[in-house]
N, C-alpha and C. Protein backbone atom coordinates (compact mmCIF):
# COMPACT_ATOMS: atom_id res chain seq x y z
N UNK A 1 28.39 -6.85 -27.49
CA UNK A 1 27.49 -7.74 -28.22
C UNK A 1 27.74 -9.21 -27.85
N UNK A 2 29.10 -9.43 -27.85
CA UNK A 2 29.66 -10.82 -27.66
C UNK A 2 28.92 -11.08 -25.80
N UNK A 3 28.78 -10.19 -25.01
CA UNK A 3 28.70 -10.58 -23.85
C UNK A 3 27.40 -10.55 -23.24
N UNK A 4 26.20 -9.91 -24.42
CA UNK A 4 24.87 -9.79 -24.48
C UNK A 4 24.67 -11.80 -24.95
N UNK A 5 25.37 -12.32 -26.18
CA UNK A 5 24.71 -13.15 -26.28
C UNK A 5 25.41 -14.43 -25.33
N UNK A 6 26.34 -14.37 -24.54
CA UNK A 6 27.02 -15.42 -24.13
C UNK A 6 25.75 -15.49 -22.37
N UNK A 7 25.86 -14.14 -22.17
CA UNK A 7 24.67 -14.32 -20.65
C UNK A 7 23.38 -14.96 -21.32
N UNK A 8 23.01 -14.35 -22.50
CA UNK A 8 21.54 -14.93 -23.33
C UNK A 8 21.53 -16.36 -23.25
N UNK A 9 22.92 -16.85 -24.09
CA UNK A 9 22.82 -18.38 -24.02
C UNK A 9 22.82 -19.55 -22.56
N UNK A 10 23.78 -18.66 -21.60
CA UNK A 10 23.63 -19.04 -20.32
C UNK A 10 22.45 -18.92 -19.82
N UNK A 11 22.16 -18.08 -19.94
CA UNK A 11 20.81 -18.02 -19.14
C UNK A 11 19.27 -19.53 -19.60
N UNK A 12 19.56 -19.66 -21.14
CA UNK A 12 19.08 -20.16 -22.14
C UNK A 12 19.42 -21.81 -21.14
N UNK A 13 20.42 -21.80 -21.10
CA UNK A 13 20.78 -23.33 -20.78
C UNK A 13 20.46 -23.30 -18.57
N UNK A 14 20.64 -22.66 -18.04
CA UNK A 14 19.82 -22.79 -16.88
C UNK A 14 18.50 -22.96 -16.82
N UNK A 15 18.00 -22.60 -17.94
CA UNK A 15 16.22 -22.46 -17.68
C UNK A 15 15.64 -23.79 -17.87
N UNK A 16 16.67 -24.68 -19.21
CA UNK A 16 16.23 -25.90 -19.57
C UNK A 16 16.88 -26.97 -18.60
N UNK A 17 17.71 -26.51 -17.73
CA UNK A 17 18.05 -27.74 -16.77
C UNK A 17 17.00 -27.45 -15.82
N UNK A 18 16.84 -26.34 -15.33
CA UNK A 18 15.83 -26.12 -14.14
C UNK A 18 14.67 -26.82 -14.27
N UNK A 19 13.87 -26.56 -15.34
CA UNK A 19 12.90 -27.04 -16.47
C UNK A 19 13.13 -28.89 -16.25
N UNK A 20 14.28 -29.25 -16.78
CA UNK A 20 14.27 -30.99 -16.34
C UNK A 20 14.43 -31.18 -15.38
N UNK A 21 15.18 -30.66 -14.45
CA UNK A 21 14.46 -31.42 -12.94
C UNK A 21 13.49 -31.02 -12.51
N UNK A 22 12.71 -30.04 -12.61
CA UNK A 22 11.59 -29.90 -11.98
C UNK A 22 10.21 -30.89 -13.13
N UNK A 23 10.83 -30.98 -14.07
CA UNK A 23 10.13 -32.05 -14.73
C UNK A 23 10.04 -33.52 -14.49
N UNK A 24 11.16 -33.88 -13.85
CA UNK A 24 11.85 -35.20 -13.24
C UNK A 24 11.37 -35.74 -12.18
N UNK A 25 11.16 -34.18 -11.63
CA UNK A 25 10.42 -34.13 -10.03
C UNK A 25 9.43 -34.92 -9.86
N UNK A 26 8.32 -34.00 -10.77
CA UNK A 26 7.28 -34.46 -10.89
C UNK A 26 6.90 -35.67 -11.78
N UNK A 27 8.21 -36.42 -12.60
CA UNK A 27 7.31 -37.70 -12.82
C UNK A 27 7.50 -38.45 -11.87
N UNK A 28 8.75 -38.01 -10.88
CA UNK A 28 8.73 -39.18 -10.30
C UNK A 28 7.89 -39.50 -9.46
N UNK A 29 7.46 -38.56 -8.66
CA UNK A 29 6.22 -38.20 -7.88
C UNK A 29 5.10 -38.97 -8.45
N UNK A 30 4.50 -38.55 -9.64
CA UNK A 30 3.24 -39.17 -10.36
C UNK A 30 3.91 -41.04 -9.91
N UNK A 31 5.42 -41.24 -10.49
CA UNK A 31 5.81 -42.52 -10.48
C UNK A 31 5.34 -43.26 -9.10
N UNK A 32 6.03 -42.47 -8.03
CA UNK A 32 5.88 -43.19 -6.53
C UNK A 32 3.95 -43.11 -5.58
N UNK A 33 3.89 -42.52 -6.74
CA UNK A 33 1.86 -42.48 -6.12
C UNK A 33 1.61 -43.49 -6.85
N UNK A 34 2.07 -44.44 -7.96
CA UNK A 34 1.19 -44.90 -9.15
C UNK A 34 2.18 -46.35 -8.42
N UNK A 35 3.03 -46.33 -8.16
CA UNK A 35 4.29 -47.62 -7.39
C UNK A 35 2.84 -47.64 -6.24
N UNK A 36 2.54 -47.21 -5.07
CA UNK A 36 1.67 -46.93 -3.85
C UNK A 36 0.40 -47.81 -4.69
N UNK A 37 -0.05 -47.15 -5.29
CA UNK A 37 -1.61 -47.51 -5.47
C UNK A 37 -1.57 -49.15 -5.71
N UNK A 38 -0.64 -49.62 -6.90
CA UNK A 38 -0.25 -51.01 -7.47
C UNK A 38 0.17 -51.92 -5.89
N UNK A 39 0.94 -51.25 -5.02
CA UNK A 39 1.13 -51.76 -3.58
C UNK A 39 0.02 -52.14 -3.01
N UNK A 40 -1.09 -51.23 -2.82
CA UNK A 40 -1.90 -51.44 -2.11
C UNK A 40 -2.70 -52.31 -2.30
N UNK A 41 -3.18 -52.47 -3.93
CA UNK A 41 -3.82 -53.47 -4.55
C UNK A 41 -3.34 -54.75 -4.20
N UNK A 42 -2.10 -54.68 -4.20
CA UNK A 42 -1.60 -56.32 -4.40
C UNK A 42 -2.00 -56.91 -2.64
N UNK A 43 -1.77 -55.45 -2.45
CA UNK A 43 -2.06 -56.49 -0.87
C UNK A 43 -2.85 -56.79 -0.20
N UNK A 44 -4.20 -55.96 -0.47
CA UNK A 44 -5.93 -56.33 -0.83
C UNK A 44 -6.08 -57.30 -1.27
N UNK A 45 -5.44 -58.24 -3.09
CA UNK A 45 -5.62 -59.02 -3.29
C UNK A 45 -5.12 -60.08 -2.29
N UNK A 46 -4.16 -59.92 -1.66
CA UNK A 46 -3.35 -60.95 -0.81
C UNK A 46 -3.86 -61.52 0.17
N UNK A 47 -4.80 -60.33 1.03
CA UNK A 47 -5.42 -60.36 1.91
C UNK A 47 -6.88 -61.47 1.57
N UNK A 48 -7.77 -61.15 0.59
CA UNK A 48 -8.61 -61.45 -0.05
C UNK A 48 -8.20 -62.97 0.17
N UNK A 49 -7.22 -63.38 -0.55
CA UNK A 49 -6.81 -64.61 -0.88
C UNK A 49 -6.68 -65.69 0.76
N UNK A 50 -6.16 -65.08 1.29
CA UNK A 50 -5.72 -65.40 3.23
C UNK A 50 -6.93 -65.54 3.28
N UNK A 51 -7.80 -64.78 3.30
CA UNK A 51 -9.33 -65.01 3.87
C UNK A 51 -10.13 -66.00 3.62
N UNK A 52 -10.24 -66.19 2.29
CA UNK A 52 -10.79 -67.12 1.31
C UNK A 52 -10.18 -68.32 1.71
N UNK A 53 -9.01 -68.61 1.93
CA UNK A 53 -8.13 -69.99 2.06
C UNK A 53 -9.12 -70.37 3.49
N UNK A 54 -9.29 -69.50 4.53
CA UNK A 54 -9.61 -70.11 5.95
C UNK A 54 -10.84 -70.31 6.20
């Protein structure tokens, strides 16, 4: 019984780490597309601005 619930709880606590990094994964992902897009903008505006000056 003791060794039914000790694999249960192990098992219990792998699923929720697996679970946060693969959760982690993906914000960071969403993070470094959403970092990219704000990049690109700024440098459209930058550009914009260079143009306008000449």
């Amino acid at each position: 019984m003791n060794t039914a619930l000790v694999i249960i709880v192990l098992s219990m606590l792998i699923f929720l780490v697996v679970f946060y990094l693969k959760r982690t994964k993906e914000k960071r992902k969403a993070w470094e597309a959403e970092r990219e897009k704000i990049k690109e903008y700024g440098e459209k505006i930058n550009e914009e601005t260079r143009n306008k000056n000449k």
